[in-house]
C-alpha atoms as a PDB file:
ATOM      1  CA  UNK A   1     -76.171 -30.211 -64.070  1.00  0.00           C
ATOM      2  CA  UNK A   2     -79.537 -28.983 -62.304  1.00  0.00           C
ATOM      3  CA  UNK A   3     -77.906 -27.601 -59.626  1.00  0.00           C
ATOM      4  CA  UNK A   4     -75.149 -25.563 -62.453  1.00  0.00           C
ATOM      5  CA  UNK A   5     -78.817 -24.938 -64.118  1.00  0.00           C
ATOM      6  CA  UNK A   6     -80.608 -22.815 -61.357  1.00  0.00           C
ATOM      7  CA  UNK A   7     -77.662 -20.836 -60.104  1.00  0.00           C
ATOM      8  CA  UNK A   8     -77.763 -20.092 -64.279  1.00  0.00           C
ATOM      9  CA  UNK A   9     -81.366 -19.220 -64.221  1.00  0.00           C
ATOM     10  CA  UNK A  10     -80.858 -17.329 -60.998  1.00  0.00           C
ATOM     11  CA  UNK A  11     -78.238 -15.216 -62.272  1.00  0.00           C
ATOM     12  CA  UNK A  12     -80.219 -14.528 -65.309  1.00  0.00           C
ATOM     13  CA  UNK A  13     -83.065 -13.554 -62.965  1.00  0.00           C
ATOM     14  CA  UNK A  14     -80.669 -11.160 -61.491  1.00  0.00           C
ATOM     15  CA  UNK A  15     -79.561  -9.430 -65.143  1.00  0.00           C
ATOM     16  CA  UNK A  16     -83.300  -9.085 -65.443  1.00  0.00           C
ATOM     17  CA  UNK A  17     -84.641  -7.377 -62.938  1.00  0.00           C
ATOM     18  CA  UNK A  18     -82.197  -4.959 -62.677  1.00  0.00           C
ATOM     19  CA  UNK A  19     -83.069  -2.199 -64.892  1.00  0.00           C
ATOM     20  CA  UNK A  20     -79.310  -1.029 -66.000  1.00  0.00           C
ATOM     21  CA  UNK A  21     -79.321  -3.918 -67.762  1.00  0.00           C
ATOM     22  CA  UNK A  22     -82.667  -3.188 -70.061  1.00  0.00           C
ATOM     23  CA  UNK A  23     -81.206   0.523 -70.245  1.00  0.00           C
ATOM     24  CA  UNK A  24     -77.825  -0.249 -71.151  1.00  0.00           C
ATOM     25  CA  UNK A  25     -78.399  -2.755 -73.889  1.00  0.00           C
ATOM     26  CA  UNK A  26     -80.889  -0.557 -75.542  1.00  0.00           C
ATOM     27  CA  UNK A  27     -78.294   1.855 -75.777  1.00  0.00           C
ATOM     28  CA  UNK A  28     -76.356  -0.036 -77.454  1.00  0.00           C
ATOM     29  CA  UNK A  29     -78.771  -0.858 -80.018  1.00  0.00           C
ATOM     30  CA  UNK A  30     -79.972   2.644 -80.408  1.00  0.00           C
ATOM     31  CA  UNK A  31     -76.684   3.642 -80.752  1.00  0.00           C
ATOM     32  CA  UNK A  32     -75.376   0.577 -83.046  1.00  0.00           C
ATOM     33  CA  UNK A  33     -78.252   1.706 -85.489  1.00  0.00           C
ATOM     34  CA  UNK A  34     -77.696   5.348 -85.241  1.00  0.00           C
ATOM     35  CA  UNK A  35     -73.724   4.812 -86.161  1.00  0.00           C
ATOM     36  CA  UNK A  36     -74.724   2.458 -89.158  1.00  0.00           C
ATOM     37  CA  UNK A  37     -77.096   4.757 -90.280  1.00  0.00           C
ATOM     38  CA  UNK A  38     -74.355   7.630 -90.284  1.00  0.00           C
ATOM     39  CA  UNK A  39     -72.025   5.445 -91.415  1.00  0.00           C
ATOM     40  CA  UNK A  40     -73.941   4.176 -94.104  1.00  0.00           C
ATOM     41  CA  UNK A  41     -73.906   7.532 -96.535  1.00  0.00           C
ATOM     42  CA  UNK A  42     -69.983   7.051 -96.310  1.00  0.00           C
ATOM     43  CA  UNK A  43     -69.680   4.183 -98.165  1.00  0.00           C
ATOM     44  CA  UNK A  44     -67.597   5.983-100.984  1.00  0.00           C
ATOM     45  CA  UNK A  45     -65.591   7.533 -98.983  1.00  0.00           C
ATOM     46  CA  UNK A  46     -61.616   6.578 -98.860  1.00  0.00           C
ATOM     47  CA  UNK A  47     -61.845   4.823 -95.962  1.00  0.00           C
ATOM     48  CA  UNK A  48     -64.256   2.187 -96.853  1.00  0.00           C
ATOM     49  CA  UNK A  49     -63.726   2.491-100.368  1.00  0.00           C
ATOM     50  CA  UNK A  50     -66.891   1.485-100.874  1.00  0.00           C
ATOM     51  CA  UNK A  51     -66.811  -1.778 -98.898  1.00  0.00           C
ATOM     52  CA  UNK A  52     -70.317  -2.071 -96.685  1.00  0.00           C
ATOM     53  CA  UNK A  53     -68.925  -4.966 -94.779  1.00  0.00           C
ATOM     54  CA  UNK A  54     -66.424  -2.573 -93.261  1.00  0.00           C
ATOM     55  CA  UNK A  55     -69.162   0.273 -92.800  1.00  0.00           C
ATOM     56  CA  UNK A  56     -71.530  -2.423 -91.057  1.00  0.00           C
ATOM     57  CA  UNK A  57     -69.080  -2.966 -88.596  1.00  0.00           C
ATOM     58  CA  UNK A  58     -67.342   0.390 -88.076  1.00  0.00           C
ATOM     59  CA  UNK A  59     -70.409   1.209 -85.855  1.00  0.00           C
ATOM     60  CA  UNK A  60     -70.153  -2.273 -83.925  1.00  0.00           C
ATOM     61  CA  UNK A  61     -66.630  -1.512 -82.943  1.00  0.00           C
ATOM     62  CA  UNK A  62     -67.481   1.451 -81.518  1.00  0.00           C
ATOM     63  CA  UNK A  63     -70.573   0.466 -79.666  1.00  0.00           C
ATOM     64  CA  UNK A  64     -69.020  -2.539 -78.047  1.00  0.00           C
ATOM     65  CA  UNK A  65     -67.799  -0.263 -75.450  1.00  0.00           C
ATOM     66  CA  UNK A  66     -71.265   0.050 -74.223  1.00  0.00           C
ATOM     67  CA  UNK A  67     -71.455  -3.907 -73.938  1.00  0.00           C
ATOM     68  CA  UNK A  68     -68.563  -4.019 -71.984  1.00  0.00           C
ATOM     69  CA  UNK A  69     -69.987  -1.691 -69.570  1.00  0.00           C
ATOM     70  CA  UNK A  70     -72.570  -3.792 -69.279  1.00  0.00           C
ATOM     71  CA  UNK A  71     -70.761  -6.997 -68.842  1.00  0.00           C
ATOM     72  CA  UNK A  72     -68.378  -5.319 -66.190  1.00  0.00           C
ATOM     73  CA  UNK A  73     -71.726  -3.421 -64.433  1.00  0.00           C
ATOM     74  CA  UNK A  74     -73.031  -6.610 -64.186  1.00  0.00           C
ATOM     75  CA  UNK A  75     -70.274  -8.483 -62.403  1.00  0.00           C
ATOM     76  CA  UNK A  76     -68.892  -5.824 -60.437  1.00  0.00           C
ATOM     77  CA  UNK A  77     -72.397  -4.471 -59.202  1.00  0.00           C
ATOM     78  CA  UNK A  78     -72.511  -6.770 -56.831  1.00  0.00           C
ATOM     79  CA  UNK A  79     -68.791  -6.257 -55.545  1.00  0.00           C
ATOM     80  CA  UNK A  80     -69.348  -2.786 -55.006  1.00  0.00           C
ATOM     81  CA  UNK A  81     -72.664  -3.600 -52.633  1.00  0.00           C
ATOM     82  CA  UNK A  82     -71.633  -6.533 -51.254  1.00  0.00           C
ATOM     83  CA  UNK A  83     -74.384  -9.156 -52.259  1.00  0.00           C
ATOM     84  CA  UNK A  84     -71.350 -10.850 -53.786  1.00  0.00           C
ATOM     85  CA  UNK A  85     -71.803 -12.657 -50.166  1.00  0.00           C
ATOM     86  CA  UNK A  86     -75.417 -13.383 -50.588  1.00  0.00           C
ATOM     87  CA  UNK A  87     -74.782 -14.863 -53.443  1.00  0.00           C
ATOM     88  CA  UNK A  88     -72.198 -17.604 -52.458  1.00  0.00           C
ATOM     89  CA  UNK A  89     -74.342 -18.436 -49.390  1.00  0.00           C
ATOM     90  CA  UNK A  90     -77.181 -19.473 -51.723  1.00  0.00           C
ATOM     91  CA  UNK A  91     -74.621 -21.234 -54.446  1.00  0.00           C
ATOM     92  CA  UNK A  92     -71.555 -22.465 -51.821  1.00  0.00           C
ATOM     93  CA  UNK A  93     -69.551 -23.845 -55.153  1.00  0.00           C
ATOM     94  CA  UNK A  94     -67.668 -20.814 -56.150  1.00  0.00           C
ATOM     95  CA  UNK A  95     -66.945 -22.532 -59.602  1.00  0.00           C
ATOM     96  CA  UNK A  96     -70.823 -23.220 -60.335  1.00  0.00           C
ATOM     97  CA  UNK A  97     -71.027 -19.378 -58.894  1.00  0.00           C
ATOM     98  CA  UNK A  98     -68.379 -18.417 -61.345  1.00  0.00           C
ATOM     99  CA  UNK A  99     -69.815 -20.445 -64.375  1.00  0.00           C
ATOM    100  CA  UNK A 100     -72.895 -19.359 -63.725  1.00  0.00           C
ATOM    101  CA  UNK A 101     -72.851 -16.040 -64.126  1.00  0.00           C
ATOM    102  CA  UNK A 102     -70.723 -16.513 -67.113  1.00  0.00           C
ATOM    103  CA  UNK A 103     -72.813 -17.575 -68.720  1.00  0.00           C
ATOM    104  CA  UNK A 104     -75.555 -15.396 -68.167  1.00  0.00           C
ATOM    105  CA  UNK A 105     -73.381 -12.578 -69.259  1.00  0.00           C
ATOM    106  CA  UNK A 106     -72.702 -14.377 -72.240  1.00  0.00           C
ATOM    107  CA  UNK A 107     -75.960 -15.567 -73.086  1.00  0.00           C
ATOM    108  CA  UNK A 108     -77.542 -11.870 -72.714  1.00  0.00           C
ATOM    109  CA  UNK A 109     -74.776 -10.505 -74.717  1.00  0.00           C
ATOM    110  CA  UNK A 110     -74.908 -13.359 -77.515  1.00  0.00           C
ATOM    111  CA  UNK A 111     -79.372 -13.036 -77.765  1.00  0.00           C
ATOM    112  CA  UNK A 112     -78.803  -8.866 -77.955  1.00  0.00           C
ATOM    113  CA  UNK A 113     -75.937  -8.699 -80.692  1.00  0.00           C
ATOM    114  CA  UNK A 114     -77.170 -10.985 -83.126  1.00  0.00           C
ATOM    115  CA  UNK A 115     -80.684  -9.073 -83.992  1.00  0.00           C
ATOM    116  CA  UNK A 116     -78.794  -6.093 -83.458  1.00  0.00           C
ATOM    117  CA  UNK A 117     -75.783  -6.740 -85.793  1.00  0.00           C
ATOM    118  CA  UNK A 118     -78.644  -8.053 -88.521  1.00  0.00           C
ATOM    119  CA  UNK A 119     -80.542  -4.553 -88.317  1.00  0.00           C
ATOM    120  CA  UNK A 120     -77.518  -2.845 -88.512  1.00  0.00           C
ATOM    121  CA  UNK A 121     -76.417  -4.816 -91.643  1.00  0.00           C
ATOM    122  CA  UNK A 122     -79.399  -4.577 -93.293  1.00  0.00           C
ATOM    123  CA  UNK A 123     -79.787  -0.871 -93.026  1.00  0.00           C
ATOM    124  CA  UNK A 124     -76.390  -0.323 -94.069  1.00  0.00           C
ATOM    125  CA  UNK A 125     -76.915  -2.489 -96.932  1.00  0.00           C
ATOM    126  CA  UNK A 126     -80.476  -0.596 -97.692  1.00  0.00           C
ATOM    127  CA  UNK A 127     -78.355   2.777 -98.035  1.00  0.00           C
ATOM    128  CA  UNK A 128     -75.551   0.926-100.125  1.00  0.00           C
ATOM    129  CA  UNK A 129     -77.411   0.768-102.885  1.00  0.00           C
ATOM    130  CA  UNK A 130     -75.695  -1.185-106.202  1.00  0.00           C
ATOM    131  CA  UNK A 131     -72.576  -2.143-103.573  1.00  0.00           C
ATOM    132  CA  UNK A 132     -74.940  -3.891-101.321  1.00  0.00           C
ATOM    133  CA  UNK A 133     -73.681  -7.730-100.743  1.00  0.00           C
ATOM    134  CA  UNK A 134     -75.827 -10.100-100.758  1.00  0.00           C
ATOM    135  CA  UNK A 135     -76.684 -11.601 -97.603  1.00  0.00           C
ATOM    136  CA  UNK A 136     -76.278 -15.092 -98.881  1.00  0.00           C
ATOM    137  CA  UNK A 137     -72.571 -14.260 -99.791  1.00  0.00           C
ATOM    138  CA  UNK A 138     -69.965 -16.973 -97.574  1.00  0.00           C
ATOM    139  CA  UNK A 139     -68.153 -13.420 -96.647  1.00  0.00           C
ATOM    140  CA  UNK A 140     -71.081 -11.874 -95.511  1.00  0.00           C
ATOM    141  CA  UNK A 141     -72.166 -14.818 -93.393  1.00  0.00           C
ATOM    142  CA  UNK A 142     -68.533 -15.346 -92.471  1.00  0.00           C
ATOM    143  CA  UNK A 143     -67.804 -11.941 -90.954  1.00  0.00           C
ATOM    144  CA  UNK A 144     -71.608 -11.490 -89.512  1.00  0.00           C
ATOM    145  CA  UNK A 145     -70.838 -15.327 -87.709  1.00  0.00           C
ATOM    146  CA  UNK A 146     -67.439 -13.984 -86.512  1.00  0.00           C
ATOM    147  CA  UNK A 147     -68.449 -10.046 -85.198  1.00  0.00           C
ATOM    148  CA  UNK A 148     -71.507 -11.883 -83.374  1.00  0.00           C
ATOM    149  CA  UNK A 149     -68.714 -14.539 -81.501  1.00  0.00           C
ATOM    150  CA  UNK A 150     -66.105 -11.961 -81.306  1.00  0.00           C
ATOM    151  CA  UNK A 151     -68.584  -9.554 -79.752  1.00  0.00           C
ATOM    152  CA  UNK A 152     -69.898 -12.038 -77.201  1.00  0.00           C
ATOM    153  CA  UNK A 153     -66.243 -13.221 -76.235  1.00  0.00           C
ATOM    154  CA  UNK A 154     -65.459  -9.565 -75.212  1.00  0.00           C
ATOM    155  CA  UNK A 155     -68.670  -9.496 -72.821  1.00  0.00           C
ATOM    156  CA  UNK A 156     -67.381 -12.636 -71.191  1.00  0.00           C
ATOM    157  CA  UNK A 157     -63.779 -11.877 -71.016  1.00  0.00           C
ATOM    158  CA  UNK A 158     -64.474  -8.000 -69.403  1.00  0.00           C
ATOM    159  CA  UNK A 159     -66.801  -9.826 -67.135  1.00  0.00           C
ATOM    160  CA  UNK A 160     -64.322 -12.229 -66.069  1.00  0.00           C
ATOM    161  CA  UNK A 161     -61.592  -9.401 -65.385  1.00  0.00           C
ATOM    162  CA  UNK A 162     -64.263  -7.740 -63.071  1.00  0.00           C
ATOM    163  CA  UNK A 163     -64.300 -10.879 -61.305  1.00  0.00           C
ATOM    164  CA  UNK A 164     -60.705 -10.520 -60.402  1.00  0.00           C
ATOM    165  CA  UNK A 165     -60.315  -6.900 -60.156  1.00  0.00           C
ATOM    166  CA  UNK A 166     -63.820  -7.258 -58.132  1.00  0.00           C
ATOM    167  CA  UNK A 167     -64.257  -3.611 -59.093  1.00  0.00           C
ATOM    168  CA  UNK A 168     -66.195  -1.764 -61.782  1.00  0.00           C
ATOM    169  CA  UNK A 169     -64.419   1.718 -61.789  1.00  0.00           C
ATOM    170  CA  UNK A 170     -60.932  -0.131 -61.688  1.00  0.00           C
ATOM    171  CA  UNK A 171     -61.869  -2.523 -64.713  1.00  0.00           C
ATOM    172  CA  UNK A 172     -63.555  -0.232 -67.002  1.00  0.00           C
ATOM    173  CA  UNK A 173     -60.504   2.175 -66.484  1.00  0.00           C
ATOM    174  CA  UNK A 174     -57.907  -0.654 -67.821  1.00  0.00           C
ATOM    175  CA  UNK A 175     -59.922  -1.768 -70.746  1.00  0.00           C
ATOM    176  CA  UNK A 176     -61.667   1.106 -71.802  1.00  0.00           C
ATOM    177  CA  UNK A 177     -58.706   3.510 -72.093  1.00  0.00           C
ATOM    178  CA  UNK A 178     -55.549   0.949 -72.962  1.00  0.00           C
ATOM    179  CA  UNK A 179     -57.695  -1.537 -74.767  1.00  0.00           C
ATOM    180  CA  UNK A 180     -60.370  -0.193 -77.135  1.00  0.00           C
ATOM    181  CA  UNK A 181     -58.859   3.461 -77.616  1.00  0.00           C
ATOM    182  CA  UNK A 182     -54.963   3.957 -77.424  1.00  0.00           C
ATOM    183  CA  UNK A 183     -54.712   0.095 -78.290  1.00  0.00           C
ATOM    184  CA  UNK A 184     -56.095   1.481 -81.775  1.00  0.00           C
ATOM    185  CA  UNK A 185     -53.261   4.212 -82.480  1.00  0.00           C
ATOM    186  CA  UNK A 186     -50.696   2.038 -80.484  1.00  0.00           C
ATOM    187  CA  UNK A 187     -51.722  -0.847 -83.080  1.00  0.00           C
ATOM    188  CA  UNK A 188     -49.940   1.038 -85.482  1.00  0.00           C
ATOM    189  CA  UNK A 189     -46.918   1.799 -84.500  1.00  0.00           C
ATOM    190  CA  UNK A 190     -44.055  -0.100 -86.094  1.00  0.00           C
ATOM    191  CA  UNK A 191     -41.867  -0.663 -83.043  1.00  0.00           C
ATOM    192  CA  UNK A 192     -44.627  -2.636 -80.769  1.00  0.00           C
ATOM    193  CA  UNK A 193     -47.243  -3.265 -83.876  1.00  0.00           C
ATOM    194  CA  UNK A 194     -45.634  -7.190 -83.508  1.00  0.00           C
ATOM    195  CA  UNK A 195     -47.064  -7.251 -79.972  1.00  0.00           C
ATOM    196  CA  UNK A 196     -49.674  -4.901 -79.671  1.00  0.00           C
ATOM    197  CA  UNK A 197     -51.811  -6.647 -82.646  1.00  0.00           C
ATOM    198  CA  UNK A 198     -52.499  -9.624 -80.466  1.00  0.00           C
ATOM    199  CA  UNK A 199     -54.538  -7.455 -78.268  1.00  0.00           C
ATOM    200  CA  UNK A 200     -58.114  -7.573 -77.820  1.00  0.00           C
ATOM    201  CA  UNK A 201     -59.367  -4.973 -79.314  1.00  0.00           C
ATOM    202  CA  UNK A 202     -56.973  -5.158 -82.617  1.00  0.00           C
ATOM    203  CA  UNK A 203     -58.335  -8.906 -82.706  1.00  0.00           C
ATOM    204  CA  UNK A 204     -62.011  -7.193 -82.922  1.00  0.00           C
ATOM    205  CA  UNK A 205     -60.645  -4.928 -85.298  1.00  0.00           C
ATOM    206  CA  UNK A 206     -59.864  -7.717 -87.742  1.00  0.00           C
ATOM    207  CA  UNK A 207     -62.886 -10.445 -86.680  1.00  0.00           C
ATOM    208  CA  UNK A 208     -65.538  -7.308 -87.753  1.00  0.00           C
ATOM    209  CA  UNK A 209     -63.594  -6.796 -91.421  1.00  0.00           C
ATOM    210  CA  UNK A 210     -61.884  -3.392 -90.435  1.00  0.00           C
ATOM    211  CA  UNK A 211     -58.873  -5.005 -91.965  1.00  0.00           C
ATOM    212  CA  UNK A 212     -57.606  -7.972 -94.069  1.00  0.00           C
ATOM    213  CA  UNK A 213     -54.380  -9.178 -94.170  1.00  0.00           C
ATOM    214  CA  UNK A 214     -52.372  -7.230 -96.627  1.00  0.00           C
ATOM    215  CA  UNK A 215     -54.089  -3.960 -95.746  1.00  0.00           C
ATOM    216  CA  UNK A 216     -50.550  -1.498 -95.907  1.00  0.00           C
ATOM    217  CA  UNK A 217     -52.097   0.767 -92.668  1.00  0.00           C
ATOM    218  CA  UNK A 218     -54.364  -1.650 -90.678  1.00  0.00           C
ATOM    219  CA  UNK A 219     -53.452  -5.126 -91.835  1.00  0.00           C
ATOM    220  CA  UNK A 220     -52.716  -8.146 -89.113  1.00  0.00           C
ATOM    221  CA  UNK A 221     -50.997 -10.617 -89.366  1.00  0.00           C
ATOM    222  CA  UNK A 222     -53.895 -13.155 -89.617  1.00  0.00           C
ATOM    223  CA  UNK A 223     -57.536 -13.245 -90.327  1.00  0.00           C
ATOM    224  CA  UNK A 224     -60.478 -13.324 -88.733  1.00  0.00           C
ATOM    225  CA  UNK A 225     -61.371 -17.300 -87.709  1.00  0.00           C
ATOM    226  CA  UNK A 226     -57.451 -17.221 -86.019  1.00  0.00           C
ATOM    227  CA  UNK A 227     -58.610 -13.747 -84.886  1.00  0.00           C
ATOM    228  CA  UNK A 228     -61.342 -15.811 -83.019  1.00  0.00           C
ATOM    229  CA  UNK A 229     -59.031 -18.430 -81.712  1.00  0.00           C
ATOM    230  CA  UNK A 230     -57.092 -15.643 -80.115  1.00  0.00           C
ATOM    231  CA  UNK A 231     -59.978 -14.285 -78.968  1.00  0.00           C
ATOM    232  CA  UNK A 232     -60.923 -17.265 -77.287  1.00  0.00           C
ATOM    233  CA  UNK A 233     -57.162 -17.837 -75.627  1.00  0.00           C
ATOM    234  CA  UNK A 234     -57.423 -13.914 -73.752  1.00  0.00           C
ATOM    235  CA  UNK A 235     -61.191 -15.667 -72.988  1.00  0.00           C
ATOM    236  CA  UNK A 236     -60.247 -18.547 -71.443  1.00  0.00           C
ATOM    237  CA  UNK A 237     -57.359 -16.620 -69.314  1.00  0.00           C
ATOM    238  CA  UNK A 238     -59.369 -14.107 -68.093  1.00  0.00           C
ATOM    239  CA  UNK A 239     -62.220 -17.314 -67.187  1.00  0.00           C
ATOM    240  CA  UNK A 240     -59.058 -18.654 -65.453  1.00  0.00           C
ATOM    241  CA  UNK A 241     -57.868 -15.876 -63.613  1.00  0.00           C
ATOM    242  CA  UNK A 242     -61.745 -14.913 -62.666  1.00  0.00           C
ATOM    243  CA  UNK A 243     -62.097 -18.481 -61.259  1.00  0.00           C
ATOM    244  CA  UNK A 244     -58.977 -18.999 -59.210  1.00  0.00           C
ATOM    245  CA  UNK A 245     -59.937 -15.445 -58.111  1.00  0.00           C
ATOM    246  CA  UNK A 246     -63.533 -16.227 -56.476  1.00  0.00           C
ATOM    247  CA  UNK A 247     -61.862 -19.472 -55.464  1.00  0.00           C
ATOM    248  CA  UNK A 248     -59.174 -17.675 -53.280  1.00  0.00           C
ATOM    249  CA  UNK A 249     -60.557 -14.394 -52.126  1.00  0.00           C
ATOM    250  CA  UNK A 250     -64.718 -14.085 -52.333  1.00  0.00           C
ATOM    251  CA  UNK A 251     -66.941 -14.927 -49.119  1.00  0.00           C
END
């Protein structure tokens, strides 16, 4: 466990000093705030039909393209300049390697989107007015709990497909594109809707309160804590294929 514990703090050191990282995650709060704020004086539209859990997170979905970048910048920043090598020289266990930086990922994404998700609720709220919920409310702790989990799964899981893609431009060009924008219009299309709602990003869709079961356009066929749990299954493949990657081809 010490030895797991300074490869951890070492790759945090790394996610630190790097200044992408500061740069990138401030974008995403800037721009988290900025689409809440918008957002916000929509309330009565149709669309949200005057539901500010749904408005909170309308911003979040969008923004979490900006934490995947980071999550895949970090992992596949050091594929692209080779320190990959460095690296395993100083931590030999590609596992520990593996876990390690994980973790980091995770942990950076996990300390960022909670504040950031809280500011964005409570400004959204602030605009709402006589429909604000009360932050006591089980649903509003429920889907704030689940859009802070389901947000920090997607950091680890794109950093674990850089990890076996070993390639930035190559893994931000499969998830960006197919996952978190046609997988949105593809969601609802009849013929593949069985399939295609099990994907990612229509399993964020329904974790952040975009949609409840029953919903005749955007429903799922479950809610958001099974949302999670299949969340946590694309997770724990893409850990899987990221380890037995590193474990086979890196050094």
């Amino acid at each position: 466990m010490r030895a797991f514990g300074r490869a951890t703090a070492a790759e945090w050191v790394k996610l630190r000093s790097v200044r992408s990282t500061a740069v990138t995650l401030s974008v995403f709060a800037a721009l988290s705030l900025g689409f809440g704020w918008l957002v916000s004086g929509s309330i009565e539209d149709a669309f949200f039909n005057g539901d500010t859990l749904a408005a909170t997170f309308m911003g979040l979905l969008v923004t979490q393209l900006v934490l995947v970048t980071f999550a895949v910048s970090c992992v596949g920043s050091e594929y692209s300049s080779g320190t990959v090598r460095a690296a395993l020289a100083a931590v030999p266990s590609r596992g520990r390697l593996f876990a390690a930086k994980m973790v980091a990922v995770g942990g950076a994404a996990a300390a960022v989107v909670l504040p950031v998700e809280l500011a964005v609720f409570a400004v959204v709220q602030a605009r709402a007015g006589e429909r604000a919920v009360p932050w006591a409310a089980w649903g509003t702790v429920e889907s704030l709990l689940g859009g802070w989990i389901g947000l920090t799964l997607m950091c680890v899981f794109a950093a674990a497909v850089t990890v076996v893609t070993r390639s930035t431009v190559w893994t931000l060009a499969i998830l960006l594109p197919v996952l978190f924008l046609s997988g949105q219009g593809l969601g609802n299309l009849d013929p593949i809707r069985p399939v295609v709602q099990y994907f990612p990003d229509q399993v964020s869709m329904v974790i952040m309160h975009m949609t409840i079961p029953g919903d005749p356009t955007f429903g799922r066929d479950y809610g958001a804590w099974t949302g999670i749990a299949i969340l946590v299954a694309w997770t724990g493949a893409a850990l899987a294929g990221g380890w037995l990657s590193m474990r086979r081809r890196d050094g």
